[in-house]
N, C-alpha and C. Protein backbone atom coordinates (compact mmCIF):
# COMPACT_ATOMS: atom_id res chain seq x y z
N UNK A 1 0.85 -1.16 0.00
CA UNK A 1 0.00 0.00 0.00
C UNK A 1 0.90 1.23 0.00
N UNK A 2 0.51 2.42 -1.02
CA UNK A 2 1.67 3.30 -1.06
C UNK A 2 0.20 4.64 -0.94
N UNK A 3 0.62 5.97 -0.10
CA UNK A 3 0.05 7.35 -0.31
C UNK A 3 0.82 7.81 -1.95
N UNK A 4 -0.41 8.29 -2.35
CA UNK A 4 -0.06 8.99 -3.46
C UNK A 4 -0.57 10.22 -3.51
N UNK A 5 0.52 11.09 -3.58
CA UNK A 5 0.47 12.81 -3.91
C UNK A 5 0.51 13.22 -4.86
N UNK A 6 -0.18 14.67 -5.43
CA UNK A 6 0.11 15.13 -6.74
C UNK A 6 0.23 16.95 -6.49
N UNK A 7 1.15 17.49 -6.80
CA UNK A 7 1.47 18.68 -7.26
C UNK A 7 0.21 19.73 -7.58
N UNK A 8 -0.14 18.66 -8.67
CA UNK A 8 -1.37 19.17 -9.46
C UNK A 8 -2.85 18.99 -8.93
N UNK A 9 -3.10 18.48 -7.72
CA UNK A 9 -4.23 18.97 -7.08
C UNK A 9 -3.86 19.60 -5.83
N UNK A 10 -5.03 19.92 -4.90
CA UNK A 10 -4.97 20.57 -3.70
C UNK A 10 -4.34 19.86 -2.67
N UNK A 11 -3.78 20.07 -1.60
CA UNK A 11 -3.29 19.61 -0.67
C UNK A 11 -4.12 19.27 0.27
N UNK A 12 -4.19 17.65 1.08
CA UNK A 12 -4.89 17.71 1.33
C UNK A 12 -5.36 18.93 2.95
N UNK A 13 -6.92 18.72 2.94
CA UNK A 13 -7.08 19.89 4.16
C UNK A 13 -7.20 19.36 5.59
N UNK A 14 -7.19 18.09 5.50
CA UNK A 14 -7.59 17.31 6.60
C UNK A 14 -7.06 16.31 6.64
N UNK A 15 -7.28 15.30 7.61
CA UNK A 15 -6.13 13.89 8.26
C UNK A 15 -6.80 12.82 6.82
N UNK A 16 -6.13 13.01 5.74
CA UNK A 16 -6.56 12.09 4.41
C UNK A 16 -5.25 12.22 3.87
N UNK A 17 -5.59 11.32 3.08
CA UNK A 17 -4.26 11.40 1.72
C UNK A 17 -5.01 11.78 0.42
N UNK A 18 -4.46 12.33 -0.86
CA UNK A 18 -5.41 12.46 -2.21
C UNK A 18 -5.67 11.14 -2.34
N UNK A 19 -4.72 10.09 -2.48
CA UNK A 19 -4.90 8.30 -2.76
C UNK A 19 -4.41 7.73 -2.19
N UNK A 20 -4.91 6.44 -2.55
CA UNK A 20 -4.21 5.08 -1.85
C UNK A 20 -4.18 4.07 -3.25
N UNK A 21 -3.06 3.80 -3.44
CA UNK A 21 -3.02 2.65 -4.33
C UNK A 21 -2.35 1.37 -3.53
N UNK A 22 -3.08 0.15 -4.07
CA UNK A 22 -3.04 -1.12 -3.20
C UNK A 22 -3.56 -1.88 -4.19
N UNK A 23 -2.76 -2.75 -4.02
CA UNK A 23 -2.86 -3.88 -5.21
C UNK A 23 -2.72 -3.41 -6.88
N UNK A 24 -4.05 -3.74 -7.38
CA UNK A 24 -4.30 -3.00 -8.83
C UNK A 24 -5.09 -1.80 -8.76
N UNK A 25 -5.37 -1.06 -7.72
CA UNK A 25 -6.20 0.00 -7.72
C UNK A 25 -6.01 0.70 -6.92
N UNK A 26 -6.17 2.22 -7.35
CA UNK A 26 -5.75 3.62 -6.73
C UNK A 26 -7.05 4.09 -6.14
N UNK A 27 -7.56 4.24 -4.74
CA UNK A 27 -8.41 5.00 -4.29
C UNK A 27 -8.26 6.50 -4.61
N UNK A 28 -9.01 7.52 -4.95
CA UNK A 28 -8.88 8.69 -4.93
C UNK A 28 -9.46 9.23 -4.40
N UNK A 29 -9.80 10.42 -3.26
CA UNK A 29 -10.14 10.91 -2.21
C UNK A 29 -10.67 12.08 -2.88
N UNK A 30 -12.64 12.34 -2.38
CA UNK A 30 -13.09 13.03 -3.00
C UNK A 30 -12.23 14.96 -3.60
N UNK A 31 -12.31 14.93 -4.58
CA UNK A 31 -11.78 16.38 -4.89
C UNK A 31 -12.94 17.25 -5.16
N UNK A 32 -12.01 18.60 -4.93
CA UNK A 32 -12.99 19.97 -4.65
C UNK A 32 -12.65 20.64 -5.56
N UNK A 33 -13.47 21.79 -6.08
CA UNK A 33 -12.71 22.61 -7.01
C UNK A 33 -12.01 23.73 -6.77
N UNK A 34 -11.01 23.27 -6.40
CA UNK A 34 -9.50 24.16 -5.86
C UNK A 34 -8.50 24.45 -6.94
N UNK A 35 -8.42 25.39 -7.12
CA UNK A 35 -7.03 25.42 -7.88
C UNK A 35 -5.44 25.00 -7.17
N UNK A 36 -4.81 24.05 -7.83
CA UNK A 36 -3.92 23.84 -6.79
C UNK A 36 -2.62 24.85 -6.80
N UNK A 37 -2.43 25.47 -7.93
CA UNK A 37 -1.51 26.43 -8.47
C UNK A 37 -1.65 27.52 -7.42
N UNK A 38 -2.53 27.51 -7.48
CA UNK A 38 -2.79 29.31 -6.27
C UNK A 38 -3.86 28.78 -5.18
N UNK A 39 -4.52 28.02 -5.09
CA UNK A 39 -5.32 27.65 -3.55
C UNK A 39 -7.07 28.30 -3.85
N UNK A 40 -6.88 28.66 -4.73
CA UNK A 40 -8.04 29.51 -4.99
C UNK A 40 -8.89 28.62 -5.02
N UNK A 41 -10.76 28.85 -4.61
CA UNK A 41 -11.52 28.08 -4.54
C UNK A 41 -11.94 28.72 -5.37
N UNK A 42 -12.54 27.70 -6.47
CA UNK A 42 -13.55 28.07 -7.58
C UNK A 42 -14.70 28.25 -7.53
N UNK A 43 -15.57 28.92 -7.28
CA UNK A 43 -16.68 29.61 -7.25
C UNK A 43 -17.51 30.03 -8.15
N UNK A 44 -17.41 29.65 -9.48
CA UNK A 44 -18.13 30.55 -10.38
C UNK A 44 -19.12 29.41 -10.83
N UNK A 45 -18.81 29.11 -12.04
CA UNK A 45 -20.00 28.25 -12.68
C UNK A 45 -20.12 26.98 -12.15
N UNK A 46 -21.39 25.91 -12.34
CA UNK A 46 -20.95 24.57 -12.11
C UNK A 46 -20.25 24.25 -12.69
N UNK A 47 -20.14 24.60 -14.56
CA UNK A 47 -19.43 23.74 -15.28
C UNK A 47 -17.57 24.19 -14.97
N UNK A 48 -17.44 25.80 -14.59
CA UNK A 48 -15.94 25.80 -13.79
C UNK A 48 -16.07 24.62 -12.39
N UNK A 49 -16.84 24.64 -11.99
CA UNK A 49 -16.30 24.17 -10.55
C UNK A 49 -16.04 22.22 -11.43
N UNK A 50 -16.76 21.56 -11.98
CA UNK A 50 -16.81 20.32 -12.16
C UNK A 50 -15.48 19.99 -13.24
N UNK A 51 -14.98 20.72 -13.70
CA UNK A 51 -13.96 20.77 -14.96
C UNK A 51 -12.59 20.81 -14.00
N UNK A 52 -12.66 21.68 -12.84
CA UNK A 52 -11.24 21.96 -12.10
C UNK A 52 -11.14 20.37 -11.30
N UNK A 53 -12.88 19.87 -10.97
CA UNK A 53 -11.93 18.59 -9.57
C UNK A 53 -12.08 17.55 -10.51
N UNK A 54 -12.43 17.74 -12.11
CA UNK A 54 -11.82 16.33 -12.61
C UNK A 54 -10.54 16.26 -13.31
N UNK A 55 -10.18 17.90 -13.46
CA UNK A 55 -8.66 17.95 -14.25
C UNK A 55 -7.97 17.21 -11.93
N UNK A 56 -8.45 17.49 -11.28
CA UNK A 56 -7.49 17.23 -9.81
C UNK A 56 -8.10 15.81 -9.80
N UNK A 57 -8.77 15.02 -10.39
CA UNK A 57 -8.67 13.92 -10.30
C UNK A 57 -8.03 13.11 -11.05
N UNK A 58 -7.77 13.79 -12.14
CA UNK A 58 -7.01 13.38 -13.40
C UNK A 58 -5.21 13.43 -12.75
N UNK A 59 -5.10 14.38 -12.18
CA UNK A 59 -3.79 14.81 -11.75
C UNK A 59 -3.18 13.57 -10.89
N UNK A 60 -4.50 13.18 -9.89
CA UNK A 60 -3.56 12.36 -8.58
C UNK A 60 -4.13 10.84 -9.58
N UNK A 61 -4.48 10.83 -10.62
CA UNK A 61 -4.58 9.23 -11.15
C UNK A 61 -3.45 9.20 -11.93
N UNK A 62 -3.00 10.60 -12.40
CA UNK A 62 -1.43 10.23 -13.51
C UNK A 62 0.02 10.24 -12.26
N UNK A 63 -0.27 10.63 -10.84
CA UNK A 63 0.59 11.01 -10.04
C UNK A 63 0.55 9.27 -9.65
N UNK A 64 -0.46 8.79 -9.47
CA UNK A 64 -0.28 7.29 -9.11
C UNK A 64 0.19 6.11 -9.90
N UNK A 65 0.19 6.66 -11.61
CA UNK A 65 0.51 5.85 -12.09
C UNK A 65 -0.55 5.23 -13.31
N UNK A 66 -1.65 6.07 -13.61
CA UNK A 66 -2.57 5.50 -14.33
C UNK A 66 -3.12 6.87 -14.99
N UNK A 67 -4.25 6.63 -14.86
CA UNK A 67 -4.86 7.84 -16.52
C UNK A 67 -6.34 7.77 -16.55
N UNK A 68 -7.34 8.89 -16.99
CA UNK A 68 -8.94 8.76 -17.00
C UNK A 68 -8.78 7.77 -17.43
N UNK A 69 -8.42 6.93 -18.80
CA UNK A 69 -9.30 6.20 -19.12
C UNK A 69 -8.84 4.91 -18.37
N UNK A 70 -8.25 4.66 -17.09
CA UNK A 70 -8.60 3.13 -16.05
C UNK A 70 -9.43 3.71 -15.21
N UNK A 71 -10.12 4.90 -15.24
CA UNK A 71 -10.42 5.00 -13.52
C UNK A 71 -12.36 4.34 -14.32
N UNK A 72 -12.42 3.66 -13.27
CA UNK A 72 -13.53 2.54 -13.73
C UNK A 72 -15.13 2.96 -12.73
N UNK A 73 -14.76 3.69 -11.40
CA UNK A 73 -15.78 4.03 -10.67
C UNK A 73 -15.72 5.46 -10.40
N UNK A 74 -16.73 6.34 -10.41
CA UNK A 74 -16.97 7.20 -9.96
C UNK A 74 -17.76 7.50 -8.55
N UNK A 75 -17.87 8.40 -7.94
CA UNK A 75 -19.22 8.94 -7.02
C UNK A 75 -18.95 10.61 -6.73
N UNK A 76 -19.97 10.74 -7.90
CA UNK A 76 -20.31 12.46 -7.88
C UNK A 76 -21.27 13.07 -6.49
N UNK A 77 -20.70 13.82 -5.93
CA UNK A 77 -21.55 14.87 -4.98
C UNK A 77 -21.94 15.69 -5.42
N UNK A 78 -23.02 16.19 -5.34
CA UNK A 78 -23.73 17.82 -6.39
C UNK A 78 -24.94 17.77 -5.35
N UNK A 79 -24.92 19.52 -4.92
CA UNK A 79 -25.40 20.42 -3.55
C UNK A 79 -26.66 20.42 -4.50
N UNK A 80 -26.65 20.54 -5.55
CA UNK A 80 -28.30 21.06 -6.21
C UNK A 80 -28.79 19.75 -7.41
N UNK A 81 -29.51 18.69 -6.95
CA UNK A 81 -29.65 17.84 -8.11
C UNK A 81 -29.92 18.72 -9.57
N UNK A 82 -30.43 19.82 -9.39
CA UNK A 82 -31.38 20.11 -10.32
C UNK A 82 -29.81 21.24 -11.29
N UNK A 83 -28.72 20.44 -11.09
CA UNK A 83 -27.59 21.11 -11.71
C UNK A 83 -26.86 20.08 -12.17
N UNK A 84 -27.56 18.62 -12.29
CA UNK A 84 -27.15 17.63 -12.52
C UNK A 84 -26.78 17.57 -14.36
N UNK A 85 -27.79 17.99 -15.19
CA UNK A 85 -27.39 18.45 -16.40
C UNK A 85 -26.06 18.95 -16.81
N UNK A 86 -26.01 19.88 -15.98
CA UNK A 86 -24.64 20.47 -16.38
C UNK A 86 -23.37 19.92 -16.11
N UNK A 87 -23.39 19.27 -14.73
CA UNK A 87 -22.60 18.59 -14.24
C UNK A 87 -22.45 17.43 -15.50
N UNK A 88 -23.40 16.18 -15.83
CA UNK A 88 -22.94 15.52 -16.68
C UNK A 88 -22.70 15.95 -17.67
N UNK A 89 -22.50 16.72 -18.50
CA UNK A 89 -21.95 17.80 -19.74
C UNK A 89 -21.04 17.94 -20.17
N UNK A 90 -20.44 18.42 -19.09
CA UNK A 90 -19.23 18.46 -18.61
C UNK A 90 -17.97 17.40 -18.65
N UNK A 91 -18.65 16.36 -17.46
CA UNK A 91 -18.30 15.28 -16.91
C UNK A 91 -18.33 14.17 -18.51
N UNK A 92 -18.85 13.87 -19.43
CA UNK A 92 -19.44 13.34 -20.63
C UNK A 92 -17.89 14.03 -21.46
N UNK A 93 -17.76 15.13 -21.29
CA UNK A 93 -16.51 15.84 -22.05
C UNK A 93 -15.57 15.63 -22.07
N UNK A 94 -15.36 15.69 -20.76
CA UNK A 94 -14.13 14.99 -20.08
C UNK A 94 -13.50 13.88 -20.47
N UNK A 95 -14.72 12.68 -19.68
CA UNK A 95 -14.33 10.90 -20.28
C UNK A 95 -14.12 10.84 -21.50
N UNK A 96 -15.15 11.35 -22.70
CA UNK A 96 -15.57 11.24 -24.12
C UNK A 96 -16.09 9.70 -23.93
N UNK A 97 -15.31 9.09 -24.61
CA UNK A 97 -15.76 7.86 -24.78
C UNK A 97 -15.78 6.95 -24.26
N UNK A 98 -15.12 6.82 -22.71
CA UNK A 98 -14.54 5.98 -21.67
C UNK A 98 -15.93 6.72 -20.56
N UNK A 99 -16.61 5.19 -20.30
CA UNK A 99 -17.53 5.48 -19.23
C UNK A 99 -17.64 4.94 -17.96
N UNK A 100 -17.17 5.35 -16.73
CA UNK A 100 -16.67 4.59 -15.59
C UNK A 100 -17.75 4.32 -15.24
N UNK A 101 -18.48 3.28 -14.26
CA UNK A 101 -19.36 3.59 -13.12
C UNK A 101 -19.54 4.26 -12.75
N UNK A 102 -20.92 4.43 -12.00
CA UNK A 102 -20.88 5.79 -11.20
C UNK A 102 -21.82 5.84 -10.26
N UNK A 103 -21.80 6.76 -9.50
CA UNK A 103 -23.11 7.07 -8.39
C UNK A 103 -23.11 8.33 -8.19
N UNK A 104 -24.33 8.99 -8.12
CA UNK A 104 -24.46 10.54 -8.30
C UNK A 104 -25.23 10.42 -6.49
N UNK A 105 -24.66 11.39 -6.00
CA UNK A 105 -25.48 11.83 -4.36
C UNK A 105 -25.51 13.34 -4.36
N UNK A 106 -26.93 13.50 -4.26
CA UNK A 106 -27.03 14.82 -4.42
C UNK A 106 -27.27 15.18 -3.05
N UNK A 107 -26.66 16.19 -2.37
CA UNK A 107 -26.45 16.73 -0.90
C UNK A 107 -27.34 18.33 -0.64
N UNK A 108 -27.34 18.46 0.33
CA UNK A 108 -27.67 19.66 0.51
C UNK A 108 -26.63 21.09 0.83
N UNK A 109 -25.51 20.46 1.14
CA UNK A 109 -24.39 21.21 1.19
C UNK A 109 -23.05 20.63 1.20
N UNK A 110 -21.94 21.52 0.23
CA UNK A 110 -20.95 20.81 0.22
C UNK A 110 -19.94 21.70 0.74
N UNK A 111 -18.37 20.99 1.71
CA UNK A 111 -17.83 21.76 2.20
C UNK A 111 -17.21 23.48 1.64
N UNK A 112 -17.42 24.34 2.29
CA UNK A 112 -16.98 25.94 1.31
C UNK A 112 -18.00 26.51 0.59
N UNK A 113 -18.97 25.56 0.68
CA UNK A 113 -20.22 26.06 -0.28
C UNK A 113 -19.65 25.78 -1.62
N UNK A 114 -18.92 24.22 -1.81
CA UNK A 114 -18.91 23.96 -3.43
C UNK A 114 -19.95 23.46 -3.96
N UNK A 115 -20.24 23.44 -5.39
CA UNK A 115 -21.60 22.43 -5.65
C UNK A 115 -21.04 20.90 -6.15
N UNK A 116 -20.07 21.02 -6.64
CA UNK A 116 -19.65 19.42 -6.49
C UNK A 116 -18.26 19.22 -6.41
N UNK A 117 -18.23 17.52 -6.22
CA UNK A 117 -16.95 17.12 -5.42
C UNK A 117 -17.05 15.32 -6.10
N UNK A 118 -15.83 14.82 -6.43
CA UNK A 118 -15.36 13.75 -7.37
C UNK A 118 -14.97 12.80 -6.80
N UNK A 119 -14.91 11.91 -6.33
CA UNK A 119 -14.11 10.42 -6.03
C UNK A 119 -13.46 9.59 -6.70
N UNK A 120 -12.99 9.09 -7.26
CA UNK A 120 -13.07 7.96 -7.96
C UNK A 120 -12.13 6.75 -7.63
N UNK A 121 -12.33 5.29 -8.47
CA UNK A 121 -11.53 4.25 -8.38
C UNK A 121 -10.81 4.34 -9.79
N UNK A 122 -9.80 3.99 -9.79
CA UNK A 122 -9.09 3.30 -11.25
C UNK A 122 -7.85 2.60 -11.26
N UNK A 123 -7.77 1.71 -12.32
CA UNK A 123 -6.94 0.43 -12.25
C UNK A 123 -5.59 0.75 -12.68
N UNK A 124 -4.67 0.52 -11.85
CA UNK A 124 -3.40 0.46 -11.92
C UNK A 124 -3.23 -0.53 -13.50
N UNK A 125 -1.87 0.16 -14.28
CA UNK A 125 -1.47 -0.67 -15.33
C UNK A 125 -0.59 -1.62 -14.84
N UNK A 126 -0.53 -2.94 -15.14
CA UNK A 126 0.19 -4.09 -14.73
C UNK A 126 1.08 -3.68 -15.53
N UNK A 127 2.82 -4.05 -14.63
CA UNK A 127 3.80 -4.16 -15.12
C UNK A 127 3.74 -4.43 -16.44
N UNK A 128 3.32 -5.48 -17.42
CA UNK A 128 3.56 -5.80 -18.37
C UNK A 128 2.56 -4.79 -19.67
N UNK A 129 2.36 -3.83 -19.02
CA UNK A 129 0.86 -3.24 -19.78
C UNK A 129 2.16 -1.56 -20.29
């Protein structure tokens, strides 16, 4: 079992790591839409806020060793279901053609007052890959 850090997302804010990779698979620890360059919390649109924590999920899956297209599970948080459109839009843009699992939980509030926040699983490339 190894912590995996990335540059390219936020640090974490609390007693977590961004990941855990173990065995063939990298846990990734929900992301926010932070800029990690300057700390700045993104605030503006959904489709800014959902574009920044999947480029920071993208970041700690290439920091672990893998890439969007292994990460195989998702679980989206979104404060307003009724912003769920946009969110998958977005999210649809992103993957393109690679479609992980997923689970959408729509909350009533997310920490900072974000409207959404990313998790995901994805599969380590075997040595021989």
């Amino acid at each position: 079992m190894r912590a995996v850090y990335s540059s390219g997302a936020p640090k974490p804010a609390g007693h977590y790591e961004q990941a855990w990779a173990h065995g063939d698979f990298v846990y990734i620890s929900g992301q926010l839409p932070i800029d990690p360059a300057t700390g700045d919390r993104i605030t503006s649109t959904i489709e800014e806020q959902t574009r920044r924590v999947l480029e920071n999920v993208a970041a700690v899956a290439q920091a672990a060793g893998t890439e969007i297209n292994r990460i195989i599970k998702t679980t989206v948080y979104v404060a307003d279901i009724g912003l769920w459109d946009r969110v998958d839009k977005v999210y649809g843009e992103f993957f393109g053609e690679h479609k992980p699992a997923r689970a959408v939980v729509p909350t009533r509030e997310l920490h900072y007052g974000f409207q959404v926040e990313i998790e995901a699983v994805a599969v380590l490339p075997s040595p021989a890959q």
